[in-house]
N, C-alpha and C. Protein backbone atom coordinates (compact mmCIF):
# COMPACT_ATOMS: atom_id res chain seq x y z
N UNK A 1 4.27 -56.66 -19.38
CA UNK A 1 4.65 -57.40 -18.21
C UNK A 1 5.12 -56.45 -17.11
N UNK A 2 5.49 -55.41 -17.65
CA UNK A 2 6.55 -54.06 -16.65
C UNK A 2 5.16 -53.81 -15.69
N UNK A 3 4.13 -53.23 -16.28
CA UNK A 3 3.40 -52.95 -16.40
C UNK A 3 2.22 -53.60 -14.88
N UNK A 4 1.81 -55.06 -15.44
CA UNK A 4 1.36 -55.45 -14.54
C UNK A 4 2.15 -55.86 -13.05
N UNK A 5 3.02 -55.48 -12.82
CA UNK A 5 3.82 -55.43 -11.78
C UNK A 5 3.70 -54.30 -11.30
N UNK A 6 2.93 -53.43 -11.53
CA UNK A 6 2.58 -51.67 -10.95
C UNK A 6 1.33 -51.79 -10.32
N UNK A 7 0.33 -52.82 -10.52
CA UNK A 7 -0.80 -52.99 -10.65
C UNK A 7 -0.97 -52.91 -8.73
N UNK A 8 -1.80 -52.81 -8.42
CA UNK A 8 -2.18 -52.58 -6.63
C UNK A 8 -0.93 -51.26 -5.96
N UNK A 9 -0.27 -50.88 -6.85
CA UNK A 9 0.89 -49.84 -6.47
C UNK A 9 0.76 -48.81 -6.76
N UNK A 10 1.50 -47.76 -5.63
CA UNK A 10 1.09 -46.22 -6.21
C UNK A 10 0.05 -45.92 -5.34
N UNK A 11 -0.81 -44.74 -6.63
CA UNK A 11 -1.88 -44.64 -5.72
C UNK A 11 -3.11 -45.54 -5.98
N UNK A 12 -2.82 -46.90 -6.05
CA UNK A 12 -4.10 -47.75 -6.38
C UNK A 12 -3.88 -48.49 -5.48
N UNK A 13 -2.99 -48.52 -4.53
CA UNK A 13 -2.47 -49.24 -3.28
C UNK A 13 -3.75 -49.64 -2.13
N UNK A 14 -3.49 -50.73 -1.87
CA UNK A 14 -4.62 -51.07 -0.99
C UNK A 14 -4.19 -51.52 0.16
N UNK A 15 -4.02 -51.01 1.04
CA UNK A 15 -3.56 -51.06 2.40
C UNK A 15 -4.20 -52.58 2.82
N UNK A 16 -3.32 -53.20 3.79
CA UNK A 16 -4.27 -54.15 4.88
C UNK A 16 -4.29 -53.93 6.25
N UNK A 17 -5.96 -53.90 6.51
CA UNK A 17 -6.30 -53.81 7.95
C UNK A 17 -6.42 -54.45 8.83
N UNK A 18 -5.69 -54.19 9.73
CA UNK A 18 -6.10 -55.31 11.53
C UNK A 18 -7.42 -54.79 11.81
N UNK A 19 -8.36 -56.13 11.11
CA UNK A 19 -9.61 -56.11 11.30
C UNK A 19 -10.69 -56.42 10.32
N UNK A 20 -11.96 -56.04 9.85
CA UNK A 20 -12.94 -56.12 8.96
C UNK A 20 -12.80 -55.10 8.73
N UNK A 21 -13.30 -54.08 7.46
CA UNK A 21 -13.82 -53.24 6.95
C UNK A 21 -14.54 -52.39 7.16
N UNK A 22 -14.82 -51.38 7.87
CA UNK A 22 -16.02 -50.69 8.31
C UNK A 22 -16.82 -50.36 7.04
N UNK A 23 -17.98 -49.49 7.46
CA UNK A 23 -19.03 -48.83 6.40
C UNK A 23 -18.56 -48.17 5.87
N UNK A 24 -17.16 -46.96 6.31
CA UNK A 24 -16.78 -46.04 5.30
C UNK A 24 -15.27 -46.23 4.40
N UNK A 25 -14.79 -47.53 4.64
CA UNK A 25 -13.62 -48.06 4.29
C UNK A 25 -13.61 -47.81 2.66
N UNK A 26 -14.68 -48.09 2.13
CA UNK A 26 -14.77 -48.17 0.88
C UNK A 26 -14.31 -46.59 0.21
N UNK A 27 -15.20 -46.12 0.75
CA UNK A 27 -15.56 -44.75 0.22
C UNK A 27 -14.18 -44.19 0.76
N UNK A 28 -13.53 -44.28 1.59
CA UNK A 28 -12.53 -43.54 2.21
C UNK A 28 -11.42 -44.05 1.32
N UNK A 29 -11.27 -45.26 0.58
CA UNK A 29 -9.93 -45.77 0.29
C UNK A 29 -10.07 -45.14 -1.05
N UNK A 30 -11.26 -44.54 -1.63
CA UNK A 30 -11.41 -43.82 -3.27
C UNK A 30 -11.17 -42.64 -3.12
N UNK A 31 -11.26 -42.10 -2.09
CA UNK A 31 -11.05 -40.31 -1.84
C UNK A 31 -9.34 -40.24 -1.44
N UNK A 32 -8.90 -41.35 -0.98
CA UNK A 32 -7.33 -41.41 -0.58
C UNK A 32 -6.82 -41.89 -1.23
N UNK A 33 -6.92 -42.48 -2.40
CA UNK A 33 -6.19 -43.13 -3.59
C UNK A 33 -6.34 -41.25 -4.63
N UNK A 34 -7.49 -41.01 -4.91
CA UNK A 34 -7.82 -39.71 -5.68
C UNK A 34 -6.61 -38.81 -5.10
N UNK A 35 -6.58 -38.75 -3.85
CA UNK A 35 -5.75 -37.53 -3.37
C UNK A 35 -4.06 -38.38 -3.39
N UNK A 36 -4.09 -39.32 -3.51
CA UNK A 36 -2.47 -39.93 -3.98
C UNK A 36 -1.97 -39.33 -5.29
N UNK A 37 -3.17 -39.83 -6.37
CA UNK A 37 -3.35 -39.60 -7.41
C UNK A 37 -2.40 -37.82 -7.87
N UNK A 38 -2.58 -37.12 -7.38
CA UNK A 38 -2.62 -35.65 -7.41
C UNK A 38 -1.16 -35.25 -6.55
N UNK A 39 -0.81 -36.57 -5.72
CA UNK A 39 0.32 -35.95 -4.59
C UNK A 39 1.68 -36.64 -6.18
N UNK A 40 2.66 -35.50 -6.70
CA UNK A 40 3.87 -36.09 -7.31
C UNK A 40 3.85 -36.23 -8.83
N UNK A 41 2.99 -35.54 -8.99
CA UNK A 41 2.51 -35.16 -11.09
C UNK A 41 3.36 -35.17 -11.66
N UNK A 42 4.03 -34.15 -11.24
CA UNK A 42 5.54 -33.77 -12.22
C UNK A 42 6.92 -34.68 -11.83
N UNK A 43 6.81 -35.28 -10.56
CA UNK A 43 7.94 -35.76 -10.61
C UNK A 43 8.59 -36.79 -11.66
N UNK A 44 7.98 -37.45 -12.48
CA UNK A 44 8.35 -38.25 -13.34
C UNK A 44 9.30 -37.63 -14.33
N UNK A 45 8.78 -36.32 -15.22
CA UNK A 45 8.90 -35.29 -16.20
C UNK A 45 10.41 -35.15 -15.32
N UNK A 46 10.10 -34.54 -14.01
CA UNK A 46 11.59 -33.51 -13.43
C UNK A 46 12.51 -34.66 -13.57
N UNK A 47 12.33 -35.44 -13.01
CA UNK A 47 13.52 -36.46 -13.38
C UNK A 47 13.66 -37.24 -14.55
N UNK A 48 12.82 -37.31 -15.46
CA UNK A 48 13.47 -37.50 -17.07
C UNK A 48 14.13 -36.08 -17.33
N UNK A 49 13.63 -34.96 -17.18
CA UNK A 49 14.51 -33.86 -17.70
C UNK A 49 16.03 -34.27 -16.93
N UNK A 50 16.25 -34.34 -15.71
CA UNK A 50 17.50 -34.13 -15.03
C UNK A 50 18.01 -35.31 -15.37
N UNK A 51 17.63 -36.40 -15.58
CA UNK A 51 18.45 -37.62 -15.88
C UNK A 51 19.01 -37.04 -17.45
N UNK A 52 18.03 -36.90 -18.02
CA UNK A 52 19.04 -36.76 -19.83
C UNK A 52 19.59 -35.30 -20.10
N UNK A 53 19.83 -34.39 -18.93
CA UNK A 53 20.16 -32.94 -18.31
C UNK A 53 22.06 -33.87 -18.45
N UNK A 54 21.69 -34.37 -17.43
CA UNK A 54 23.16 -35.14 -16.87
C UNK A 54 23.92 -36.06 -17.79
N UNK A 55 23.56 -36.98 -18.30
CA UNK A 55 24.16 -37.86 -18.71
C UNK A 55 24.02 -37.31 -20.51
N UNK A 56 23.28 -36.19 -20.84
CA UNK A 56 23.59 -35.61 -22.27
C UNK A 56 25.00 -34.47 -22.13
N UNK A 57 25.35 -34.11 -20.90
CA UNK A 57 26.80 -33.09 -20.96
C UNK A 57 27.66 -34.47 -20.53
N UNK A 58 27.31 -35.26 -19.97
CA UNK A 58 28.54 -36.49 -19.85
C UNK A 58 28.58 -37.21 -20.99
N UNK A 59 27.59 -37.24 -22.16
CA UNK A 59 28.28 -38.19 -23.23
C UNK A 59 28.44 -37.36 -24.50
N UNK A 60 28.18 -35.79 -24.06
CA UNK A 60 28.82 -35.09 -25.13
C UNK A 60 30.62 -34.46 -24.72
N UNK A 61 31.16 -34.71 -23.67
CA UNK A 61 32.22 -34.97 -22.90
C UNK A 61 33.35 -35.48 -22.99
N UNK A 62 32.69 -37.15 -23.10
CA UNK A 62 33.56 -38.02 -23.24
C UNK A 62 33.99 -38.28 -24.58
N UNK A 63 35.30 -38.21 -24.76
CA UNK A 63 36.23 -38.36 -25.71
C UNK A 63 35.82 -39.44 -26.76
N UNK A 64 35.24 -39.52 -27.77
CA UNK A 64 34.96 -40.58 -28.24
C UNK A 64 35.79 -41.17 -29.71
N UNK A 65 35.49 -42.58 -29.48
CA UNK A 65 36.99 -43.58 -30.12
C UNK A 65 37.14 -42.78 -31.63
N UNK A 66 38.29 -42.55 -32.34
CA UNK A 66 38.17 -42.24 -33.93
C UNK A 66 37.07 -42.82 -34.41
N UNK A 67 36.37 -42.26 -35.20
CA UNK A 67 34.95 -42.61 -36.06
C UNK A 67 33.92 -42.17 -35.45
N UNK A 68 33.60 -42.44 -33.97
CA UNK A 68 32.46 -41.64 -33.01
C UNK A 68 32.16 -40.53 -33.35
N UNK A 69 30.60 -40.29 -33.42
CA UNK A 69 30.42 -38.70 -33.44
C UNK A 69 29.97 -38.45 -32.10
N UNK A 70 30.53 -37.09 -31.78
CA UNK A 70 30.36 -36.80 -30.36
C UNK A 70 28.99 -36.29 -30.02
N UNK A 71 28.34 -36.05 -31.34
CA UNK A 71 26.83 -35.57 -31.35
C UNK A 71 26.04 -37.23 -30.93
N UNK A 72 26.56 -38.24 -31.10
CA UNK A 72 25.53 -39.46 -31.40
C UNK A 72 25.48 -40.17 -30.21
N UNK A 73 27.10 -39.79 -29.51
CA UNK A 73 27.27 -39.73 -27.51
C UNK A 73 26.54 -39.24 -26.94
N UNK A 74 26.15 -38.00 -27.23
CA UNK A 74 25.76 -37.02 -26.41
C UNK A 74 24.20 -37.44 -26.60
N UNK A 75 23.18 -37.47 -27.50
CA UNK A 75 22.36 -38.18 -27.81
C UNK A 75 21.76 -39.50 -27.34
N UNK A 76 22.63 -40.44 -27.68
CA UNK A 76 22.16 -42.03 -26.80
C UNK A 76 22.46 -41.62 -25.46
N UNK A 77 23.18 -40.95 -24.59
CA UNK A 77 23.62 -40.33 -23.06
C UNK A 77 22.16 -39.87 -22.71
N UNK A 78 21.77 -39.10 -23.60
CA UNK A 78 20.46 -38.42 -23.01
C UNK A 78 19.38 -39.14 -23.22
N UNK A 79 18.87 -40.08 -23.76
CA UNK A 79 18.29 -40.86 -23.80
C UNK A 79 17.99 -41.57 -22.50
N UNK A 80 19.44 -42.38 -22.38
CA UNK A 80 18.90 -43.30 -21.30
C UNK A 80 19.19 -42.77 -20.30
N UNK A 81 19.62 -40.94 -19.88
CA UNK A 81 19.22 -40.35 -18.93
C UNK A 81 17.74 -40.04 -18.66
N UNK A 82 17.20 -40.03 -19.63
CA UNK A 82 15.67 -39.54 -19.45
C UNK A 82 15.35 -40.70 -19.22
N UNK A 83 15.73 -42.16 -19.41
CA UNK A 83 15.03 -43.23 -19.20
C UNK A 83 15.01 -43.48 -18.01
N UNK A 84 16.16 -43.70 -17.33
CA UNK A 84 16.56 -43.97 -15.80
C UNK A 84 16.15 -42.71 -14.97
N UNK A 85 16.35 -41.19 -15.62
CA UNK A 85 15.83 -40.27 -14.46
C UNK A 85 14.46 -40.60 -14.10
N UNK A 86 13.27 -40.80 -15.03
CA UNK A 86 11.85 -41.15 -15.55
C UNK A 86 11.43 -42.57 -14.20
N UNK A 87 12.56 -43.39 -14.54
CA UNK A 87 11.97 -44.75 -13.57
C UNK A 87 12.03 -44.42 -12.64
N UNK A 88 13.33 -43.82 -11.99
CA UNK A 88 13.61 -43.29 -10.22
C UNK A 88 12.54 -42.12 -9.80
N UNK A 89 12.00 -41.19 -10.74
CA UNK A 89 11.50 -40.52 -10.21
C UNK A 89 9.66 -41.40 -10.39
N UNK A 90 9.29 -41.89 -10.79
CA UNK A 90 8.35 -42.95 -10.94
C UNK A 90 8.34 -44.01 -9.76
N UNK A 91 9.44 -44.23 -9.45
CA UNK A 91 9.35 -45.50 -8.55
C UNK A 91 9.38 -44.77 -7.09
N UNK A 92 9.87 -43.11 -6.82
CA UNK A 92 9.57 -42.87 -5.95
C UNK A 92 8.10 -42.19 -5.37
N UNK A 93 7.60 -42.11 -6.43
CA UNK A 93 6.45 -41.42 -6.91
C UNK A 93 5.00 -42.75 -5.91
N UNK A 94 5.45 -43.47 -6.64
CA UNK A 94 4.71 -44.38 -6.32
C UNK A 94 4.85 -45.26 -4.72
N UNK A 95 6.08 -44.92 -4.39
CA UNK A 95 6.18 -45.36 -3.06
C UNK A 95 5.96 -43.95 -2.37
N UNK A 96 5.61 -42.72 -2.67
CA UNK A 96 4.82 -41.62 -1.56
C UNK A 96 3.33 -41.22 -2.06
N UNK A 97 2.89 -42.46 -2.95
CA UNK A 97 1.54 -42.08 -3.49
C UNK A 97 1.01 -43.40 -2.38
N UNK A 98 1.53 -44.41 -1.98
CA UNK A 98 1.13 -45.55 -0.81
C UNK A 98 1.33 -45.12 0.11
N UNK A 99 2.48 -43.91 0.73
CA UNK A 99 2.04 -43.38 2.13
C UNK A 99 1.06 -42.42 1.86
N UNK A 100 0.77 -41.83 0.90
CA UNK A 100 -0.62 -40.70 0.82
C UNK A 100 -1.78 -41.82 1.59
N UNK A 101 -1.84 -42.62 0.73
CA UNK A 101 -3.07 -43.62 0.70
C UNK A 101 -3.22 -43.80 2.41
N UNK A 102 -1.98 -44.50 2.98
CA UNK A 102 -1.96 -45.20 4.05
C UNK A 102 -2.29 -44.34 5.34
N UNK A 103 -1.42 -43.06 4.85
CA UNK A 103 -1.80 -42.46 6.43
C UNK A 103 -3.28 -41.30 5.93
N UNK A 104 -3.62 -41.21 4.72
CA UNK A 104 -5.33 -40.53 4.97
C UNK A 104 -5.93 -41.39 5.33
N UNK A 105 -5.81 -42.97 5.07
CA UNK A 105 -6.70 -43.92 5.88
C UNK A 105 -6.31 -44.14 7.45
N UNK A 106 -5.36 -44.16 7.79
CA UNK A 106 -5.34 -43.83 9.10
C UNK A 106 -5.78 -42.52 9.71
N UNK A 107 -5.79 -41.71 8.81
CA UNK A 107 -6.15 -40.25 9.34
C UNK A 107 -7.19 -40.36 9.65
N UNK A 108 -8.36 -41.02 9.12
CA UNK A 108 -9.49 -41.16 8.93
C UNK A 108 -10.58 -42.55 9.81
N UNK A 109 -9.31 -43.02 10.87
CA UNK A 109 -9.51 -43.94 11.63
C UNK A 109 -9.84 -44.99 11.08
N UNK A 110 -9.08 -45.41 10.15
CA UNK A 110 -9.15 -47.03 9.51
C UNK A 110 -8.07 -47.57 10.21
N UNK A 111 -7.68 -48.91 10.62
CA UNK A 111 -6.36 -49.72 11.38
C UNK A 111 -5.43 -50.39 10.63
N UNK A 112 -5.15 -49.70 9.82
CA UNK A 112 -4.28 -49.85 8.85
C UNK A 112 -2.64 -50.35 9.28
N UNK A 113 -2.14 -51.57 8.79
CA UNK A 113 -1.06 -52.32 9.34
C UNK A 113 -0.05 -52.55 8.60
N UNK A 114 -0.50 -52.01 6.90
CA UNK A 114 0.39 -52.64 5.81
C UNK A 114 0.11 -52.12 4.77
């Protein structure tokens, strides 16, 4: 379900034009989705590393209750640092893989509005 909510997003983004379609609209929106594609590779990776970077020295840190192991803090911490670094750097990923898209189609004299 996460999933199909990504779907037309990113670089599969399909702009809307003030207007019809020209002859090279087609071909132009596959060469500017391709080159989205390629803009932000690693950012996902850099921010799972830095999210479970951060929140694995903050939950090996925090003082934990009698019985806690401070290894099992530090552990679930890094986890859902890599989880949350992973989405933010994903969700920004995908909102500069739709300006790739948007302004090579404007680059390319399509009238792109949205």
């Amino acid at each position: 379900m996460l999933l199909a909510g990504c779907e037309g997003t990113g670089a599969d983004y399909r702009p809307t034009l003030d207007g019809p379609e020209n002859a090279h609209f087609r071909a132009d929106l596959t060469e500017c989705q391709q080159t989205a594609r390629s803009h932000g590779a690693g950012n996902t990776l850099g921010g799972a590393l830095a999210g479970a970077a951060l929140l694995g020295v903050i939950g090996a840190a925090v003082k934990p209750d009698p019985g806690d192991d401070r290894l099992a803090n530090a552990a679930g911490a890094t986890l859902l640092g890599a989880a949350s670094g992973a989405a933010a750097a994903s969700s920004g990923t995908m909102d500069e893989q739709e300006d790739v898209v948007r302004n090579c189609l404007i680059g390319r004299g399509h009238r792109v509005i949205l």
